[in-house]
N, C-alpha and C. Protein backbone atom coordinates (compact mmCIF):
# COMPACT_ATOMS: atom_id res chain seq x y z
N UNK A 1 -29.46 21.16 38.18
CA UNK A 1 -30.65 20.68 38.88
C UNK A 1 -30.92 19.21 38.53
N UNK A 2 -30.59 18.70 36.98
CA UNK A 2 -31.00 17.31 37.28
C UNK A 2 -30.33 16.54 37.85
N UNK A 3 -28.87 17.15 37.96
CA UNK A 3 -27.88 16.11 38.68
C UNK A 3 -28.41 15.60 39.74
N UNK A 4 -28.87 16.72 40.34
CA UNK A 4 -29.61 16.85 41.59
C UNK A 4 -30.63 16.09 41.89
N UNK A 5 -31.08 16.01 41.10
CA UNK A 5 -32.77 15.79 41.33
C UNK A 5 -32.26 13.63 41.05
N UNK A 6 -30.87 13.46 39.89
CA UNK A 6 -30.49 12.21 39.49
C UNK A 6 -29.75 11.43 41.09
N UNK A 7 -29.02 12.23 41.81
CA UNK A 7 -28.33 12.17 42.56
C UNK A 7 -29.45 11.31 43.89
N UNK A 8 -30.28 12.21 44.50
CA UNK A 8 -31.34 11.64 45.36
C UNK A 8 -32.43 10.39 44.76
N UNK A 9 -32.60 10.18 43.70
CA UNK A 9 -32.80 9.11 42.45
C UNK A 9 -32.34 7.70 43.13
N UNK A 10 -30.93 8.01 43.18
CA UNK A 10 -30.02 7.38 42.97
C UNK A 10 -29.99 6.63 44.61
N UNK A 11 -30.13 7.93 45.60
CA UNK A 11 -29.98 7.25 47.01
C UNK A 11 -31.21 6.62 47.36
N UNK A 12 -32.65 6.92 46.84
CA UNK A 12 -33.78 6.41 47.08
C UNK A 12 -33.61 4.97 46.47
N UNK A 13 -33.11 4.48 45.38
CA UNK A 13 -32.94 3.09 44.99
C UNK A 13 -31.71 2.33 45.92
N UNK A 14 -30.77 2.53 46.58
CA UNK A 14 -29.72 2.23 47.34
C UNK A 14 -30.86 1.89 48.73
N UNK A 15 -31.72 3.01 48.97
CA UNK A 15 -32.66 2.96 50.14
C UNK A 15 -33.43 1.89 49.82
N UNK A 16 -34.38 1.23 48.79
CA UNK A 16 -35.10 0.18 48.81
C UNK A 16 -34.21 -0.54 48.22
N UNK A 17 -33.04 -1.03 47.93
CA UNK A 17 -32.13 -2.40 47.69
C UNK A 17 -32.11 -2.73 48.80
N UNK A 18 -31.90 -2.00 49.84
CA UNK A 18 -31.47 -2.53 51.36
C UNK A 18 -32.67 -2.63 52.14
N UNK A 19 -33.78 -1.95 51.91
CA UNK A 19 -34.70 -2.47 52.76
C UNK A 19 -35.36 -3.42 52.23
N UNK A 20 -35.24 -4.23 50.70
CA UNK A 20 -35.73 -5.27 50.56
C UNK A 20 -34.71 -6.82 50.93
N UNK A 21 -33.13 -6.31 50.88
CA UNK A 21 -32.21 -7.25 51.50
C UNK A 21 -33.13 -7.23 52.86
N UNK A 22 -33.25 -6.74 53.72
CA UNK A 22 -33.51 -6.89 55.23
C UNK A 22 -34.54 -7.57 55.85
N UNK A 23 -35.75 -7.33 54.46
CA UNK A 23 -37.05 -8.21 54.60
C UNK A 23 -36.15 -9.28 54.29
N UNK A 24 -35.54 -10.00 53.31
CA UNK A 24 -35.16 -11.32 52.91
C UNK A 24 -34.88 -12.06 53.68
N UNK A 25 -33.83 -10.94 54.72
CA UNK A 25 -32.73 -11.55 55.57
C UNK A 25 -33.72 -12.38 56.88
N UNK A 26 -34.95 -11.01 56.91
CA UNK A 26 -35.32 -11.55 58.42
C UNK A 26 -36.47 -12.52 57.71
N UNK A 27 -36.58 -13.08 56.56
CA UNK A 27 -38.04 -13.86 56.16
C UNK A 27 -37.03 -15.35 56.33
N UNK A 28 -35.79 -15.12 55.51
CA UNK A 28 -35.39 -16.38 55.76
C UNK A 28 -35.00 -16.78 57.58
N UNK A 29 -34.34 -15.79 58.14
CA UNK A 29 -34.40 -16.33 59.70
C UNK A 29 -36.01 -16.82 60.18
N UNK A 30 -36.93 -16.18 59.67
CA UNK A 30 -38.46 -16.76 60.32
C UNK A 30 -38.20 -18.17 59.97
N UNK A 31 -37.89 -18.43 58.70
CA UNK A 31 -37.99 -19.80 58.14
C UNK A 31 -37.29 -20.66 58.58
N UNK A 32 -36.64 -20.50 59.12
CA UNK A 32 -34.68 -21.37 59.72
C UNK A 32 -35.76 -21.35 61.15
N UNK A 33 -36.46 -20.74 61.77
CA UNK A 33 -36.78 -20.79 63.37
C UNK A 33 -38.14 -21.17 63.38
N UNK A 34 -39.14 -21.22 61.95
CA UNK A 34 -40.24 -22.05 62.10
C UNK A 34 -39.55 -23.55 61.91
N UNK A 35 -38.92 -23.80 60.85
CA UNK A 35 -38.68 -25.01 60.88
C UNK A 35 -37.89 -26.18 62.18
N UNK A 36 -37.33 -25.44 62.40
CA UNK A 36 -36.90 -25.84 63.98
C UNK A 36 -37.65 -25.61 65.03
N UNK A 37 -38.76 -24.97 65.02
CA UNK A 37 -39.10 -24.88 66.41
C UNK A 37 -41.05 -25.11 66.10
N UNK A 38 -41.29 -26.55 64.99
CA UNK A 38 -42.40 -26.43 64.53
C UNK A 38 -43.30 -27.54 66.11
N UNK A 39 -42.10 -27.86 66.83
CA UNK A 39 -43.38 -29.16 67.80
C UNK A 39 -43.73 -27.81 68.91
N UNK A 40 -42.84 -26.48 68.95
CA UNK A 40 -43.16 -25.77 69.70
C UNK A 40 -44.74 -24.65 69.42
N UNK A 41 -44.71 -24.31 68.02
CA UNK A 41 -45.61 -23.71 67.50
C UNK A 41 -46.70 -24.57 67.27
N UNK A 42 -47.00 -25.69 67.25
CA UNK A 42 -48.05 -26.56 67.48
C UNK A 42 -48.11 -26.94 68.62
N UNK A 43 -47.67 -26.80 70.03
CA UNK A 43 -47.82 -27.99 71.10
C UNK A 43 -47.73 -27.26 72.67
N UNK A 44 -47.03 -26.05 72.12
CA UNK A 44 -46.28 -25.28 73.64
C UNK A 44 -45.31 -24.66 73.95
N UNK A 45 -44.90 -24.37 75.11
CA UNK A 45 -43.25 -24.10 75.11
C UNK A 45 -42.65 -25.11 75.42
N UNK A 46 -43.13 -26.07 75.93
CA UNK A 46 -42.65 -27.12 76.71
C UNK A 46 -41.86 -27.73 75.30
N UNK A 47 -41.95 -27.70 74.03
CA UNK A 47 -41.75 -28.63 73.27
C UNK A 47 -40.36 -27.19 72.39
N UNK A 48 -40.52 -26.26 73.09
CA UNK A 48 -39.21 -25.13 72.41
C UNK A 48 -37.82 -26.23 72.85
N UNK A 49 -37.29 -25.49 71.17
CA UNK A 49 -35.76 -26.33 71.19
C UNK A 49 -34.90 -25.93 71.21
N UNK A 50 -33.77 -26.01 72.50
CA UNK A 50 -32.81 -25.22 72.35
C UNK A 50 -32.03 -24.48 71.26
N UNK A 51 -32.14 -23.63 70.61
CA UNK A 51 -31.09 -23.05 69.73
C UNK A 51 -30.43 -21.56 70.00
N UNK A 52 -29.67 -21.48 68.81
CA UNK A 52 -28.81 -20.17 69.33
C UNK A 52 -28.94 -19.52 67.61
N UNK A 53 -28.38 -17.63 68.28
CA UNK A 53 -28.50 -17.23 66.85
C UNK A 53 -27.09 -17.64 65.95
N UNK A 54 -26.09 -18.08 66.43
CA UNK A 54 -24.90 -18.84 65.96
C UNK A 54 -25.62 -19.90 64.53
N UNK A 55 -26.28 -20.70 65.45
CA UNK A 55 -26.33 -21.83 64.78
C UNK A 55 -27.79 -21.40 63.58
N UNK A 56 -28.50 -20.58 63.53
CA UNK A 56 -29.20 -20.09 62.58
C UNK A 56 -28.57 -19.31 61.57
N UNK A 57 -27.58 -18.72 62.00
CA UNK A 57 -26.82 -17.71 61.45
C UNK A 57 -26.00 -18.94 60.21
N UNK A 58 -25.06 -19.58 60.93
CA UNK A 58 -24.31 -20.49 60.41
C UNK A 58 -24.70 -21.12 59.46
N UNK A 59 -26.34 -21.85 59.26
CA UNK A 59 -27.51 -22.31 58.80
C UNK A 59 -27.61 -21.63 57.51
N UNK A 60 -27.74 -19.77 57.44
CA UNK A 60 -28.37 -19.09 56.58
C UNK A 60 -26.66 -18.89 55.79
N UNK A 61 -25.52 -18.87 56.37
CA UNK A 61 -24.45 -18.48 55.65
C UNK A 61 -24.55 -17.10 56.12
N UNK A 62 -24.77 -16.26 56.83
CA UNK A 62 -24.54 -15.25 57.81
C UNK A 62 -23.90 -15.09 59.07
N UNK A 63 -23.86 -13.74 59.21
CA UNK A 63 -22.79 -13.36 60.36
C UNK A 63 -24.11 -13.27 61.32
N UNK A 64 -23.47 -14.12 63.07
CA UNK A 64 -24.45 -13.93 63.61
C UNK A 64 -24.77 -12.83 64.03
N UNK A 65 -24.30 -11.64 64.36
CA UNK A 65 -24.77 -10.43 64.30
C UNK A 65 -25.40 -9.85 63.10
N UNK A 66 -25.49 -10.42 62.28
CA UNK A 66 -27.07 -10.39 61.44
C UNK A 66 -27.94 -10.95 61.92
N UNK A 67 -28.10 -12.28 62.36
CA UNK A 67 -29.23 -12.46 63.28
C UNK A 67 -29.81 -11.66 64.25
N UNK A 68 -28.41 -11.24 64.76
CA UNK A 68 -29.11 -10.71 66.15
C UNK A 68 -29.89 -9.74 66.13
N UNK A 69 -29.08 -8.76 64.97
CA UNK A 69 -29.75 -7.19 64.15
C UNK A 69 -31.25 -7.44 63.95
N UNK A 70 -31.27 -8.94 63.28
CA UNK A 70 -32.41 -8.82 62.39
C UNK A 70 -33.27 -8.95 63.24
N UNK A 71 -33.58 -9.86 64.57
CA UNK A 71 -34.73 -10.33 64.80
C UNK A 71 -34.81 -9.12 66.23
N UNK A 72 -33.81 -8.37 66.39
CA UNK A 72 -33.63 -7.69 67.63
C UNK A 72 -35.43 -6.90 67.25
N UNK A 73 -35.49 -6.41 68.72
CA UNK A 73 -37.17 -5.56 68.81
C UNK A 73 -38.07 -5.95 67.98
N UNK A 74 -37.88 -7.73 67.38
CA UNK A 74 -39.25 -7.91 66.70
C UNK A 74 -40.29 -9.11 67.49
N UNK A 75 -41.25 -9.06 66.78
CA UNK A 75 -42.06 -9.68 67.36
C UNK A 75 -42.67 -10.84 66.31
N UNK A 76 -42.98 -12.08 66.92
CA UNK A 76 -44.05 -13.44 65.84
C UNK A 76 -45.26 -13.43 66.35
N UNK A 77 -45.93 -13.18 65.60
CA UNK A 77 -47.37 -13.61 65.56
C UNK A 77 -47.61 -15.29 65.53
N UNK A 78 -47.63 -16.02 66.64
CA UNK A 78 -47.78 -17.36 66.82
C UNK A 78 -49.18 -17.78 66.37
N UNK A 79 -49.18 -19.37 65.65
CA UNK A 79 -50.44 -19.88 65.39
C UNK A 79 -51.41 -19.60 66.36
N UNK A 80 -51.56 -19.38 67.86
CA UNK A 80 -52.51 -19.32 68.58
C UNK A 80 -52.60 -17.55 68.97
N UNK A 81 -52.46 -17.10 68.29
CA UNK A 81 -52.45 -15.60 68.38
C UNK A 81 -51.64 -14.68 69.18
N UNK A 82 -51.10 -15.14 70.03
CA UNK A 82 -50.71 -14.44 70.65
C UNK A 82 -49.16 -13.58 70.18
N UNK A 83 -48.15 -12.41 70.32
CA UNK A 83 -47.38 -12.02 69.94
C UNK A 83 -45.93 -12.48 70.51
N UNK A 84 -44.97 -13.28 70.36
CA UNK A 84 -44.01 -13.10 71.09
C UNK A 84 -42.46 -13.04 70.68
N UNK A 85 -41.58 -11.82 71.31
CA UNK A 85 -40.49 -11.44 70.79
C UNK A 85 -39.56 -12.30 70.69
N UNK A 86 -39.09 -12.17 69.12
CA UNK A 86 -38.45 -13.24 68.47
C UNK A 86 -37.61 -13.74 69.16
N UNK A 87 -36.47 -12.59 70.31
CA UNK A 87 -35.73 -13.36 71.00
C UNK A 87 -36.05 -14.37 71.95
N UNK A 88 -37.24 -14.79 72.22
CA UNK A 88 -37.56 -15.24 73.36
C UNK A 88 -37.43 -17.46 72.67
N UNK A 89 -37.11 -17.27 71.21
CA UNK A 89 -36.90 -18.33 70.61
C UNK A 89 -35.71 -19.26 70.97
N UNK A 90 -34.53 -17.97 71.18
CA UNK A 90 -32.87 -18.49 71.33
C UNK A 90 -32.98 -18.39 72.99
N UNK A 91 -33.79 -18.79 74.27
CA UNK A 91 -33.83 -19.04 75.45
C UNK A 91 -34.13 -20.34 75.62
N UNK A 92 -32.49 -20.65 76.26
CA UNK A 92 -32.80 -22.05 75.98
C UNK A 92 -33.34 -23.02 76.93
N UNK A 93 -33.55 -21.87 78.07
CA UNK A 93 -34.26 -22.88 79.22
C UNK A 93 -36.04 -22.93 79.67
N UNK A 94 -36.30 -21.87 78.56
CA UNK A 94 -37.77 -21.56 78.75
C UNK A 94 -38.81 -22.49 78.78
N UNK A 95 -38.22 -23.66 78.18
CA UNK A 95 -39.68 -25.19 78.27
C UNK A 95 -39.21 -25.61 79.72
N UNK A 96 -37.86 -25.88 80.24
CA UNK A 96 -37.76 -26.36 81.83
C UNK A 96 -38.24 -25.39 82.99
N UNK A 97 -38.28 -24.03 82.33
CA UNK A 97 -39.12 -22.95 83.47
C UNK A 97 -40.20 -23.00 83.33
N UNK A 98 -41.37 -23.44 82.23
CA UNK A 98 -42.66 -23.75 81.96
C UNK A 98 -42.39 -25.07 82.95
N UNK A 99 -42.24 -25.72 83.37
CA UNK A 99 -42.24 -26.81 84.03
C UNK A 99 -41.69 -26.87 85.56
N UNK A 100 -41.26 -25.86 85.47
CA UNK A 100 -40.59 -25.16 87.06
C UNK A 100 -41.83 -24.54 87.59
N UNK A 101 -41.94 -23.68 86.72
CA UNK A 101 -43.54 -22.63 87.11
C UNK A 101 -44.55 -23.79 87.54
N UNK A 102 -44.93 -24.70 86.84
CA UNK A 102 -45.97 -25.32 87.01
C UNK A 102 -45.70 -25.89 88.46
N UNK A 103 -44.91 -26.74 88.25
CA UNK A 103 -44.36 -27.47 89.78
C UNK A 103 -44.67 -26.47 90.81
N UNK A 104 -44.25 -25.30 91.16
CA UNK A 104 -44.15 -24.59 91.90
C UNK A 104 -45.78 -23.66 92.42
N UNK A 105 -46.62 -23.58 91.33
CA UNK A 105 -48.12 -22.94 91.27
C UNK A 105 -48.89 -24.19 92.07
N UNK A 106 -48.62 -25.61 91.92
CA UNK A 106 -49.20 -26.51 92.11
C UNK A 106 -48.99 -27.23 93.56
């Protein structure tokens, strides 16, 4: 029985090594995509900068399918409150469609 009881011990610490790697992984991608994309989080979309998860990935010394894993189905809480999914960061045409839209409403 204690093997037992040592054994599940054992997988519960394997279970939080990796779910604290995963916070790391995705705190440092926040950080790699605030710092690059800080005239956007103060100013608009108009001011979003093209990037890719390649070049964040490359950045952190990761495989970009760690990026992709990490930020896949999440969401940022932007300085002006509103929520928006992380992927919507690596779209690289979204400040010239803010500017398409407008043209076009007007």
């Amino acid at each position: 029985e204690r093997a037992h009881v040592q054994e599940y011990i054992a997988r519960a610490r394997v279970f939080l090594t990796n779910l604290r790697q995963r916070e790391s992984t995705l705190q440092r991608i926040g950080e790699a995509i605030v710092v690059r994309q800080e005239a956007f989080l103060l100013h608009g979309v108009r001011h979003l900068q093209p990037m890719t998860r390649a070049e964040i990935a490359l950045e952190l010394g990761v495989h970009e399918s760690t990026v992709s894993r990490a930020t896949a189905d999440k969401t940022a809480l932007l300085p002006n409150g509103t929520l928006l999914p992380m992927s919507e960061f690596f779209v690289a045409a979204r400040g010239v469609q803010d500017v398409l839209r407008e043209l076009i409403t007007t």
